[in-house]
C-alpha atoms as a PDB file:
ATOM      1  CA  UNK A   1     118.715 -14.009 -67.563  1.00  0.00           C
ATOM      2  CA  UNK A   2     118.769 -11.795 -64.564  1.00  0.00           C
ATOM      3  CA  UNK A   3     120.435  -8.475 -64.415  1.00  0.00           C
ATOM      4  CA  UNK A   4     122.579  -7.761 -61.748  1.00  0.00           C
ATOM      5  CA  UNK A   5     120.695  -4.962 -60.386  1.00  0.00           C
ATOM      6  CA  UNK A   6     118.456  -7.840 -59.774  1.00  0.00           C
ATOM      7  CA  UNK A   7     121.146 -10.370 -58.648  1.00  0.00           C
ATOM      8  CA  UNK A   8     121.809  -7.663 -55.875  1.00  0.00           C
ATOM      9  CA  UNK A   9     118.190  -7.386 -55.040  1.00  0.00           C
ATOM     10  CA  UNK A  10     118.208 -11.644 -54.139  1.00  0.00           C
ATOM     11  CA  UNK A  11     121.417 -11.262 -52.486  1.00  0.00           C
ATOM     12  CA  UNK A  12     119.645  -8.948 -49.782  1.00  0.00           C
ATOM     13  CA  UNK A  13     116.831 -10.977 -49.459  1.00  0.00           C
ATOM     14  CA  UNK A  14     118.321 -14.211 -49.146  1.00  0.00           C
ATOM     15  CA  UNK A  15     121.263 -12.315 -47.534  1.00  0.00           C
ATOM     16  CA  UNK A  16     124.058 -14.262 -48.691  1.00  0.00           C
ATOM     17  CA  UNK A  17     127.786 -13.608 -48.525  1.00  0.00           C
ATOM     18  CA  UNK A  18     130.112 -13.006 -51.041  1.00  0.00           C
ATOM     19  CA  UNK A  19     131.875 -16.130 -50.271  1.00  0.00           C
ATOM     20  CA  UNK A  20     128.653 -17.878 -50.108  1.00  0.00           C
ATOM     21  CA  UNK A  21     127.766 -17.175 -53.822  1.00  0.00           C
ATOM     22  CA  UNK A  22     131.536 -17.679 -54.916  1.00  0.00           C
ATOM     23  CA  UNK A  23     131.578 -21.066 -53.489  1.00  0.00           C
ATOM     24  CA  UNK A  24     127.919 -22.249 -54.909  1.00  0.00           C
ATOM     25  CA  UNK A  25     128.652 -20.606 -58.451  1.00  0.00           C
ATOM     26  CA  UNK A  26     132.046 -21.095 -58.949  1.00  0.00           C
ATOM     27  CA  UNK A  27     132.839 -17.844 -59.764  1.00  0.00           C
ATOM     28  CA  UNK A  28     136.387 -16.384 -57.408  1.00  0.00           C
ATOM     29  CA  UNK A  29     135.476 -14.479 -54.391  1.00  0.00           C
ATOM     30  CA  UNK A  30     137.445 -11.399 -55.819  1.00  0.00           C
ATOM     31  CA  UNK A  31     135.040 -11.091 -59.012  1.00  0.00           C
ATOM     32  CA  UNK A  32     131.804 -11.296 -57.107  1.00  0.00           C
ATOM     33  CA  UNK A  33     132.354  -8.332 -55.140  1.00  0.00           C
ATOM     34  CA  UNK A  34     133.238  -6.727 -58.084  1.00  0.00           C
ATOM     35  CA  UNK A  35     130.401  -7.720 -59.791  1.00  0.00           C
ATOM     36  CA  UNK A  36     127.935  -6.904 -57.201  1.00  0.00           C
ATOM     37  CA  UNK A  37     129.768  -3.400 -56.239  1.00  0.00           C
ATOM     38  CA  UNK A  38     129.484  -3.001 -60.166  1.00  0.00           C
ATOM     39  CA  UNK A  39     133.573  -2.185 -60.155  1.00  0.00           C
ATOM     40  CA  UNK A  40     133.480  -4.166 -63.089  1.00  0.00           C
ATOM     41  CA  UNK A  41     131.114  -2.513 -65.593  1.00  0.00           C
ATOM     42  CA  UNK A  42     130.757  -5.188 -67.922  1.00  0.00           C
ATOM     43  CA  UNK A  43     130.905  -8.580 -66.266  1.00  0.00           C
ATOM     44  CA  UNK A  44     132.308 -11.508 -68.557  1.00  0.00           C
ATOM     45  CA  UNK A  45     129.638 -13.661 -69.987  1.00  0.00           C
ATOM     46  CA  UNK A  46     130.666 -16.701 -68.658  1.00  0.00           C
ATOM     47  CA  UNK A  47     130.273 -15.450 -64.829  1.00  0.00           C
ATOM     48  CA  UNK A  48     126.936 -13.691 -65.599  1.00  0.00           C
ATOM     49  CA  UNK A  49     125.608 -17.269 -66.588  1.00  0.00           C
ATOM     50  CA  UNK A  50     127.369 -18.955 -63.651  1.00  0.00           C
ATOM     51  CA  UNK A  51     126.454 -15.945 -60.727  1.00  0.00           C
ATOM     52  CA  UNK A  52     122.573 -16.847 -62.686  1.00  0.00           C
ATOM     53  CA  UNK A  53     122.553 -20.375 -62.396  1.00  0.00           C
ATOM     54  CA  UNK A  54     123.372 -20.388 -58.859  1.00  0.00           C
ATOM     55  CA  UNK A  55     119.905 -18.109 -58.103  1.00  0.00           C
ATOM     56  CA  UNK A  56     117.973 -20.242 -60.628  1.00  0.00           C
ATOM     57  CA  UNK A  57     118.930 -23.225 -58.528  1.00  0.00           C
ATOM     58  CA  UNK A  58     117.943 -21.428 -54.930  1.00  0.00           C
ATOM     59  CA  UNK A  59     114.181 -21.717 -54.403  1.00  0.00           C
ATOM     60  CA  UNK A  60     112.348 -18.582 -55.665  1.00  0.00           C
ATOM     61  CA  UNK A  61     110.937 -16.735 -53.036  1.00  0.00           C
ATOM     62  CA  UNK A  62     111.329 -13.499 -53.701  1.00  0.00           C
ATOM     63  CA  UNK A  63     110.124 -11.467 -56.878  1.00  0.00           C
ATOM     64  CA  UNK A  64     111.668  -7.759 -57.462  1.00  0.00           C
ATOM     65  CA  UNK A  65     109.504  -5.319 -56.576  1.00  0.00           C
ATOM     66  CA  UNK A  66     111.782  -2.013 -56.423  1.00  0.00           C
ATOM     67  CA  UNK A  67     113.214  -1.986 -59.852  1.00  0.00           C
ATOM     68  CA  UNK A  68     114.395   2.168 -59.564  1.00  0.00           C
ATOM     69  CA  UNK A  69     112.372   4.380 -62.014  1.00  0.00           C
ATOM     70  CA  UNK A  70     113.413   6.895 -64.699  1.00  0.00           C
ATOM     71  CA  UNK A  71     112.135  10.137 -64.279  1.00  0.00           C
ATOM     72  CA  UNK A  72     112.451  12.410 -66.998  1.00  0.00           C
ATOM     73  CA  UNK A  73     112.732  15.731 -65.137  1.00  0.00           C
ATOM     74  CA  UNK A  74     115.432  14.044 -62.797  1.00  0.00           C
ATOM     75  CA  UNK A  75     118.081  13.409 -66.079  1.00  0.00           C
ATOM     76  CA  UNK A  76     119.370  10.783 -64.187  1.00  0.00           C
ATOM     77  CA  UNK A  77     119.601   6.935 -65.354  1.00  0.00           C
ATOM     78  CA  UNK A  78     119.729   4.336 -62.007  1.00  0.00           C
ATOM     79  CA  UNK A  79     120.752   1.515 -62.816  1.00  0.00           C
ATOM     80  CA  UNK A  80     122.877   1.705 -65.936  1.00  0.00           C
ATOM     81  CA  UNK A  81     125.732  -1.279 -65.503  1.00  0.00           C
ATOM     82  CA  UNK A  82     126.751  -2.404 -68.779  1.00  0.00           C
ATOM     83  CA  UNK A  83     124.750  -5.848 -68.704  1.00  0.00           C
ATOM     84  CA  UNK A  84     122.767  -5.003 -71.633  1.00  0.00           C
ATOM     85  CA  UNK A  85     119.668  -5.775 -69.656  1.00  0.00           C
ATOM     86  CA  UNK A  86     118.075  -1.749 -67.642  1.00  0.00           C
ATOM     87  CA  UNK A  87     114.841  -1.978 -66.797  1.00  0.00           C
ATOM     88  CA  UNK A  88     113.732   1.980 -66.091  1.00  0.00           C
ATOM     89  CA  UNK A  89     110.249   1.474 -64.756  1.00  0.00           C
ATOM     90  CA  UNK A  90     109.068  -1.587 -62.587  1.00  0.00           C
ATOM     91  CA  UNK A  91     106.957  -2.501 -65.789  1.00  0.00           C
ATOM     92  CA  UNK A  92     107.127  -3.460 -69.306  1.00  0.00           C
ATOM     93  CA  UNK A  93     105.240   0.221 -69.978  1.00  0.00           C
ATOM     94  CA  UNK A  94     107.442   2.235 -71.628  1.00  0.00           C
ATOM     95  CA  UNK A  95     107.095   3.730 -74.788  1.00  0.00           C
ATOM     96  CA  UNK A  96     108.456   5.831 -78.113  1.00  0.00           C
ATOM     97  CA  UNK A  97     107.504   8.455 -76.032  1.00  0.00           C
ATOM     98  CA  UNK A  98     109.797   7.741 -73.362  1.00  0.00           C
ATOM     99  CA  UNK A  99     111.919   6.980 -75.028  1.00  0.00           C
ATOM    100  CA  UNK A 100     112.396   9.935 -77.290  1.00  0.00           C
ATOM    101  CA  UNK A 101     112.587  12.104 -73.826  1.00  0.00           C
ATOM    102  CA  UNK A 102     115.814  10.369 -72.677  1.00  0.00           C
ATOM    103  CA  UNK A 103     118.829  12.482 -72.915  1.00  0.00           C
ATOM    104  CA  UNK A 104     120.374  12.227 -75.988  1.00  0.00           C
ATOM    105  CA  UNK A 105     123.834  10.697 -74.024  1.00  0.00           C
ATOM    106  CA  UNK A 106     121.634   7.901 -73.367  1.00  0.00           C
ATOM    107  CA  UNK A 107     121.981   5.046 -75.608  1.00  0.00           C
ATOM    108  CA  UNK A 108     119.298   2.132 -75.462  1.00  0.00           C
ATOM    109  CA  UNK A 109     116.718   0.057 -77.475  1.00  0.00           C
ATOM    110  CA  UNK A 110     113.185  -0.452 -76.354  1.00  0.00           C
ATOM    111  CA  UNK A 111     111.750  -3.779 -76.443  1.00  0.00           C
ATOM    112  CA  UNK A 112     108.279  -4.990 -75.697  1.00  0.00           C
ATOM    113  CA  UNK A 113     108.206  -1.754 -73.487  1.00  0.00           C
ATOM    114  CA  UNK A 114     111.350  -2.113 -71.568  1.00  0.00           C
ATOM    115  CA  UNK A 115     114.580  -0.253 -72.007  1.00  0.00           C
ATOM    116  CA  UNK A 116     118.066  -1.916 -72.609  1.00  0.00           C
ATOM    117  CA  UNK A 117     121.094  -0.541 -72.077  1.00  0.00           C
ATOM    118  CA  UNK A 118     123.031  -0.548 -75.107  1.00  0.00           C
ATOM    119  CA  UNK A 119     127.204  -0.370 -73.929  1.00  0.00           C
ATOM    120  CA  UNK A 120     129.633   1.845 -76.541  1.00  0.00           C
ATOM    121  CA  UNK A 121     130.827  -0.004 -79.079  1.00  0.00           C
ATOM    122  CA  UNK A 122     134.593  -0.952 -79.179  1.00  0.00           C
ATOM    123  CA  UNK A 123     136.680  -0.553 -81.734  1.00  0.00           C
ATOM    124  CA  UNK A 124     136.755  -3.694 -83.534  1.00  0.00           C
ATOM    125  CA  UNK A 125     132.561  -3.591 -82.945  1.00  0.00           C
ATOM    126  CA  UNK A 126     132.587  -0.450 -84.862  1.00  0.00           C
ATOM    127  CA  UNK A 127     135.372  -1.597 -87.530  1.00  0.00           C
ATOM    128  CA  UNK A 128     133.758  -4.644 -88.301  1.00  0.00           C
ATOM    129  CA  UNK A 129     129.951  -2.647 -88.674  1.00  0.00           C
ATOM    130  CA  UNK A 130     131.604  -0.638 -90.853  1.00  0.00           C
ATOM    131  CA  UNK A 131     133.039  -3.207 -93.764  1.00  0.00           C
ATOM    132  CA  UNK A 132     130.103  -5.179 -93.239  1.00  0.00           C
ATOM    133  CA  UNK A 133     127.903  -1.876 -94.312  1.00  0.00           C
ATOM    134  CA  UNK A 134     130.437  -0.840 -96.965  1.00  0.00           C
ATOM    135  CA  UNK A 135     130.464  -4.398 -99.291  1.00  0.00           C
ATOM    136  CA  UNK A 136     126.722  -4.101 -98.848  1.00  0.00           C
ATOM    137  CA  UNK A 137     126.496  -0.865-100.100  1.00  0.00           C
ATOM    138  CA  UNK A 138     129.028  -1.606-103.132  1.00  0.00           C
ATOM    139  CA  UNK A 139     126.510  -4.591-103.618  1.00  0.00           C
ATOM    140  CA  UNK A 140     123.924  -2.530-104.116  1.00  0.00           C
ATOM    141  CA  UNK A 141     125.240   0.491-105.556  1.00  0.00           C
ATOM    142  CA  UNK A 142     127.232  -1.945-108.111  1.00  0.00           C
ATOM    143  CA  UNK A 143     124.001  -3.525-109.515  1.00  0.00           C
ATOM    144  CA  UNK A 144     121.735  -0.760-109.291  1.00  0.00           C
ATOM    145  CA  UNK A 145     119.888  -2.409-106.707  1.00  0.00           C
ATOM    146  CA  UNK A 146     116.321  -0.500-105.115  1.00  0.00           C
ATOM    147  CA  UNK A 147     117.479  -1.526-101.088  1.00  0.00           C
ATOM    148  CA  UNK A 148     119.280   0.382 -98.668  1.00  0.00           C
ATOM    149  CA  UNK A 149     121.901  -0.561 -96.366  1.00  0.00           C
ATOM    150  CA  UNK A 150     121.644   1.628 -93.096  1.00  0.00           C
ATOM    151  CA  UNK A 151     124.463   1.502 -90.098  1.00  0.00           C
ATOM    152  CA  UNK A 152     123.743   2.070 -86.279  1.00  0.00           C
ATOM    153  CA  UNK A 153     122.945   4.793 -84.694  1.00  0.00           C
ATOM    154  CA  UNK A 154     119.414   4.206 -86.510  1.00  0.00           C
ATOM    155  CA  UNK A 155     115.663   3.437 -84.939  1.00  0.00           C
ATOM    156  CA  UNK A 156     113.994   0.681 -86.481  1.00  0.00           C
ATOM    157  CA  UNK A 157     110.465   0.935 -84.776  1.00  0.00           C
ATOM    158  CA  UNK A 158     110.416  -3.070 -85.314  1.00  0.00           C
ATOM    159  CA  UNK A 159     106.470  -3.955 -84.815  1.00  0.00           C
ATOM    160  CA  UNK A 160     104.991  -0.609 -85.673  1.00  0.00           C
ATOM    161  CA  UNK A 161     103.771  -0.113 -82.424  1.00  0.00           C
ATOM    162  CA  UNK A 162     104.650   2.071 -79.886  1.00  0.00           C
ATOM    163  CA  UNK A 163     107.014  -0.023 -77.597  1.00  0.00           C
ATOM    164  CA  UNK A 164     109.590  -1.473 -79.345  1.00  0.00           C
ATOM    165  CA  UNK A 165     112.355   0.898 -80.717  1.00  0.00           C
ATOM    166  CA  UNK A 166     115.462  -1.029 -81.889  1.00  0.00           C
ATOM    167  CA  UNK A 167     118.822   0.145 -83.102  1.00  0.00           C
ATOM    168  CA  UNK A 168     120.780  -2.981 -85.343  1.00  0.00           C
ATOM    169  CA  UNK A 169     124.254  -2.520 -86.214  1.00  0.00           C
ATOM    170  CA  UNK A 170     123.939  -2.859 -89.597  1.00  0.00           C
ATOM    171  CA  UNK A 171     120.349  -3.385 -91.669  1.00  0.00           C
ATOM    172  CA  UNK A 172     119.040  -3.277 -95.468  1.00  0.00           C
ATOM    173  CA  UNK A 173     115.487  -2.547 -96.310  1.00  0.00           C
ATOM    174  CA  UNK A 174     113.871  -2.920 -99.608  1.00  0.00           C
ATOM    175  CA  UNK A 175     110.649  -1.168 -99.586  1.00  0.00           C
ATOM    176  CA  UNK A 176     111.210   2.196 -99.517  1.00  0.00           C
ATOM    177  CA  UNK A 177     107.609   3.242 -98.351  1.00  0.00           C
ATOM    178  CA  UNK A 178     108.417   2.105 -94.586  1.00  0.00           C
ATOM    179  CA  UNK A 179     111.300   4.384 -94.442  1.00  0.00           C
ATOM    180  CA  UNK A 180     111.015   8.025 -93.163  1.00  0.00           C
ATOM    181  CA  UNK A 181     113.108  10.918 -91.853  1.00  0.00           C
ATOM    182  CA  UNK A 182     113.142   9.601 -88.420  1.00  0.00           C
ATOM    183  CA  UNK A 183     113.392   6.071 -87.998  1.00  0.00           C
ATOM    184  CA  UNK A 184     112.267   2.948 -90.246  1.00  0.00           C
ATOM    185  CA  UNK A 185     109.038   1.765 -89.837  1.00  0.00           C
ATOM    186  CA  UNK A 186     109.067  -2.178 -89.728  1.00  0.00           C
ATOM    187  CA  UNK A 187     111.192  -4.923 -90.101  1.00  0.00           C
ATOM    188  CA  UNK A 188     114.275  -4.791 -91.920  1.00  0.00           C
ATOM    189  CA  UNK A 189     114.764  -7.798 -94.466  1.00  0.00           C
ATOM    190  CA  UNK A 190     118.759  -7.970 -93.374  1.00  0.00           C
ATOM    191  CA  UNK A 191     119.864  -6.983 -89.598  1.00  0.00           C
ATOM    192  CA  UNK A 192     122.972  -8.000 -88.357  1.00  0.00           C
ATOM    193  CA  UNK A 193     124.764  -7.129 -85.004  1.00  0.00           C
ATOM    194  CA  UNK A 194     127.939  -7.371 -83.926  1.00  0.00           C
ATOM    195  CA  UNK A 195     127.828  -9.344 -80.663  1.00  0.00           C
ATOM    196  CA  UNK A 196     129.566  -7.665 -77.071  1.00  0.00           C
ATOM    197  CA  UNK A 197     129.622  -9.589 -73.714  1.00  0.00           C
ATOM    198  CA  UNK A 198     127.409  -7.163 -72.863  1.00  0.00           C
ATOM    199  CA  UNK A 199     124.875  -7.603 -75.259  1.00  0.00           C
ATOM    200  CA  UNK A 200     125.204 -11.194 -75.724  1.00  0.00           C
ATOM    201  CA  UNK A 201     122.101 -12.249 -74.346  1.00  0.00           C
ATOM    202  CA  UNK A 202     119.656  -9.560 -75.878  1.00  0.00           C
ATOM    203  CA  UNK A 203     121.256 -10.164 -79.671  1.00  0.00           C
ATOM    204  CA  UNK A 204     121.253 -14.100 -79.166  1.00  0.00           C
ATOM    205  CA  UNK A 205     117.890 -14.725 -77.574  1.00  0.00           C
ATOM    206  CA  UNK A 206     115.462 -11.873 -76.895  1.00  0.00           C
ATOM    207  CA  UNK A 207     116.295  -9.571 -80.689  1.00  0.00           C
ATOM    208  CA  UNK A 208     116.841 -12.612 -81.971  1.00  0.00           C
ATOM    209  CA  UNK A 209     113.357 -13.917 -81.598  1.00  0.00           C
ATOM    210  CA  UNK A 210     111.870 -10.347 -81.886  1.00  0.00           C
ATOM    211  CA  UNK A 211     113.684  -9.910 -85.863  1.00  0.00           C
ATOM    212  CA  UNK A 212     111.803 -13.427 -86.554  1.00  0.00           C
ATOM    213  CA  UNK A 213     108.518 -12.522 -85.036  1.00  0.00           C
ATOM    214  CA  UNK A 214     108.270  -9.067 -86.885  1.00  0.00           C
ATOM    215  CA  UNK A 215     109.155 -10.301 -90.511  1.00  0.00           C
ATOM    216  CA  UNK A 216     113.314  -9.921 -90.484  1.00  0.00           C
ATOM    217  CA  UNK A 217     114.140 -12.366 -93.581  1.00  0.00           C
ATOM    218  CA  UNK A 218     118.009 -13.060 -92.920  1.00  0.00           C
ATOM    219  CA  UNK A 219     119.551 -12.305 -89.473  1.00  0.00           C
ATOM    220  CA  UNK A 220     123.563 -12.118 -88.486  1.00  0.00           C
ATOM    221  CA  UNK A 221     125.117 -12.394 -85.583  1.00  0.00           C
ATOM    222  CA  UNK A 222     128.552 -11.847 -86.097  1.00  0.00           C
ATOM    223  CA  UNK A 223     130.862 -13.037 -82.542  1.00  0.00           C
ATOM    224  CA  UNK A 224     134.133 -11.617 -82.692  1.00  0.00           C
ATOM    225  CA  UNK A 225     135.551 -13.406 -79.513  1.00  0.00           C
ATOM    226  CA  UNK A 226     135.168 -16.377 -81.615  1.00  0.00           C
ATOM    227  CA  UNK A 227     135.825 -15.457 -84.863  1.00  0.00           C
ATOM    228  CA  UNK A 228     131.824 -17.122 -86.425  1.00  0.00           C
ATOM    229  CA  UNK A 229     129.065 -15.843 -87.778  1.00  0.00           C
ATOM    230  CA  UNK A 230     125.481 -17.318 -87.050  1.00  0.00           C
ATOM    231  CA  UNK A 231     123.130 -16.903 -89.747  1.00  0.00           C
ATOM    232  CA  UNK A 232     119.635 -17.276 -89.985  1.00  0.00           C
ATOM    233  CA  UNK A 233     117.551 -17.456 -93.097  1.00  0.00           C
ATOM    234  CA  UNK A 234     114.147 -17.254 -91.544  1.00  0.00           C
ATOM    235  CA  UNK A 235     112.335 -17.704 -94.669  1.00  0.00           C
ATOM    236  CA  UNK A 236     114.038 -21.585 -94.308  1.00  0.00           C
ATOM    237  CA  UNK A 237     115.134 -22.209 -90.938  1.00  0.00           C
ATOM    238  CA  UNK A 238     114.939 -21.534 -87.460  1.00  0.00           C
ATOM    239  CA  UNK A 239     118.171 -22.696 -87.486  1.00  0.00           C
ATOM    240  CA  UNK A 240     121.434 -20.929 -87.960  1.00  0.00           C
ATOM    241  CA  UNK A 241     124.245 -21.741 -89.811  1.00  0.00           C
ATOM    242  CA  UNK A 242     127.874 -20.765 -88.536  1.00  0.00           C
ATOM    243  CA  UNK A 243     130.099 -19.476 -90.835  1.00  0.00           C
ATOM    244  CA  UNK A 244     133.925 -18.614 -89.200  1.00  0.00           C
ATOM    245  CA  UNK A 245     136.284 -15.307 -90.092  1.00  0.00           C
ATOM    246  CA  UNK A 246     137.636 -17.746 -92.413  1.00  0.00           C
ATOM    247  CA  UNK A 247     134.921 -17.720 -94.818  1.00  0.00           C
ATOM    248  CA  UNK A 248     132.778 -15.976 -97.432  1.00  0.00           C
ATOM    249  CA  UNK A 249     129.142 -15.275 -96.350  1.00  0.00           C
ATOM    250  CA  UNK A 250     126.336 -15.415 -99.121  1.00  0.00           C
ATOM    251  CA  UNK A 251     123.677 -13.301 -98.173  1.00  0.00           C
ATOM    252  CA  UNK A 252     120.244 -14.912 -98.930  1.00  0.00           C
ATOM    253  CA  UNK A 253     118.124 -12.341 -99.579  1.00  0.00           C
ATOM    254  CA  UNK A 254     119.610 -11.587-102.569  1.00  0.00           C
ATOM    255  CA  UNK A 255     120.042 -15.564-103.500  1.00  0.00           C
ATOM    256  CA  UNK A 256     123.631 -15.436-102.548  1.00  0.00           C
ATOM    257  CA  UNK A 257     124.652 -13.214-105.798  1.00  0.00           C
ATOM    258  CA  UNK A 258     126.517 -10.381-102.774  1.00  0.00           C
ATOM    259  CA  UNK A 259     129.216 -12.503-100.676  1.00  0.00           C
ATOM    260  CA  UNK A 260     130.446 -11.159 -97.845  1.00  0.00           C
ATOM    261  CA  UNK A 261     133.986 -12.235 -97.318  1.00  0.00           C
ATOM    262  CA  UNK A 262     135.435 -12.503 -93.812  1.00  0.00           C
ATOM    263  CA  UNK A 263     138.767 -13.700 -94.383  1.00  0.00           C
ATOM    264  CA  UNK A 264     138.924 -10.003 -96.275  1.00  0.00           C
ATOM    265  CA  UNK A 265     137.149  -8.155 -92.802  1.00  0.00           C
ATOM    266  CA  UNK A 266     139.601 -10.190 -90.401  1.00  0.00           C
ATOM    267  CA  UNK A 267     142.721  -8.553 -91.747  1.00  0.00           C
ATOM    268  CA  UNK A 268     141.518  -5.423 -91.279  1.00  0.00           C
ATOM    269  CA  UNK A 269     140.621  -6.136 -87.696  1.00  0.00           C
ATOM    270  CA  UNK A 270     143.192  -8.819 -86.396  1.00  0.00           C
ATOM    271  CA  UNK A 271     145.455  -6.351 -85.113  1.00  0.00           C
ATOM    272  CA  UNK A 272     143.182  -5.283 -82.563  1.00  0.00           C
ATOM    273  CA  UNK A 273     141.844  -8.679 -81.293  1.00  0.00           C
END
């Protein structure tokens, strides 16, 4: 999935025209320029996927090569759009380092070396975070239990290496040893995010496969725009299983003995969807 920084880039170099691209992707004249002018800051995620099929379709003959840089000393961020997807250097060679030098206004997560923008959570993001944390912590706090639920902002340095730095909404680690002042150290055994249309693709595909790789036992994505959960119990299944707003949501690390019940979380939300 391209960003659009990059969708602008092809646009030059193929120099097409706004009506051009509207008519090949589909997507109303109107909303392109917006898009490309970046008026809108976060693009629905239906006409990022459309405005990237059309390029994936055109032959490629052109590779970015001007992707803008951060520097540090400059405290300025090109680039930042709301996509989800910022690429700071023209490489994947970022690091902690780097990214412990950003501003502290800054929000992203480092992943295999390259930074992601991470938008500000809405309202019902942060209200449905928040329950989700809260029955896990009851869960635990109810039967004595030896994890720990944590809730975003928090680093999870995911591979214990130096270029992956990940903030999940909500996560619950059981060994104690990998935690420290700072960050945790490691996979969590439970993340879960709350999925915006501007993080869509990074929590469905690229996090998704990165919590798998690293050792994450049970993975959520909750989708409020559509009221269902997907759940993955990596220790079984590459697979998910959706669960809707509707229903309760065993969590399998703990064999399904703490239920997470989203008819419960939707009426404390509806009124803002």
């Amino acid at each position: 999935m391209m960003t659009i920084d990059e969708m602008i880039i092809k646009k030059k170099e193929y120099g097409l025209s706004y009506q051009y691209i509207a008519e090949k992707s589909g997507v109303p004249e109107s909303t392109v320029q917006k898009v490309f002018s970046k008026s809108t800051p976060t693009p629905r995620m239906s006409t990022l996927k459309a405005l990237n099929d059309m390029f994936d379709e055109m032959v490629p003959s052109f590779v970015a090569e001007s992707t803008p840089e951060y520097k540090a000393s400059s405290g300025t961020l090109p680039g930042i759009d709301g996509t989800g997807a910022l690429t700071l250097k023209k490489s994947n060679g970022n690091t902690i380092d780097d990214y412990y030098k950003l501003p502290d206004d800054v929000r992203v997560e480092l992943i295999d070396g390259v930074f992601y923008d991470m938008a500000a959570p809405t309202l019902i993001h942060q209200r449905i975070a928040a329950l989700i944390y809260t029955k896990l912590e009851n869960h635990i706090r109810t039967n004595k239990g030896a994890c720990i639920p944590f809730i975003s902002p928090a680093d999870v340095q995911l591979n214990c290496d130096n270029k992956t730095m990940v903030q999940p909404d909500v996560f619950v680690v059981c060994k104690r040893d990998r935690i420290t002042r700072q960050r945790l150290i490691g996979a969590p055994d439970l993340a879960i995010e709350v999925l915006s249309e501007s993080n869509w693709y990074i929590d469905m595909v690229i996090k998704r496969d990165k919590y798998k790789a690293a050792g994450v036992r049970e993975y959520w994505v909750v989708i409020p725009d559509k009221l269902s959960i997907e759940v993955y119990d990596f220790e079984k299944s590459g697979l998910p299983i959706t669960y809707t707003f509707n229903d309760t949501v065993p969590v399998a690390i703990w064999d399904g003995k703490c239920k997470v019940d989203f008819a419960d979380i939707y009426e404390n939300i509806c009124f803002l969807l």
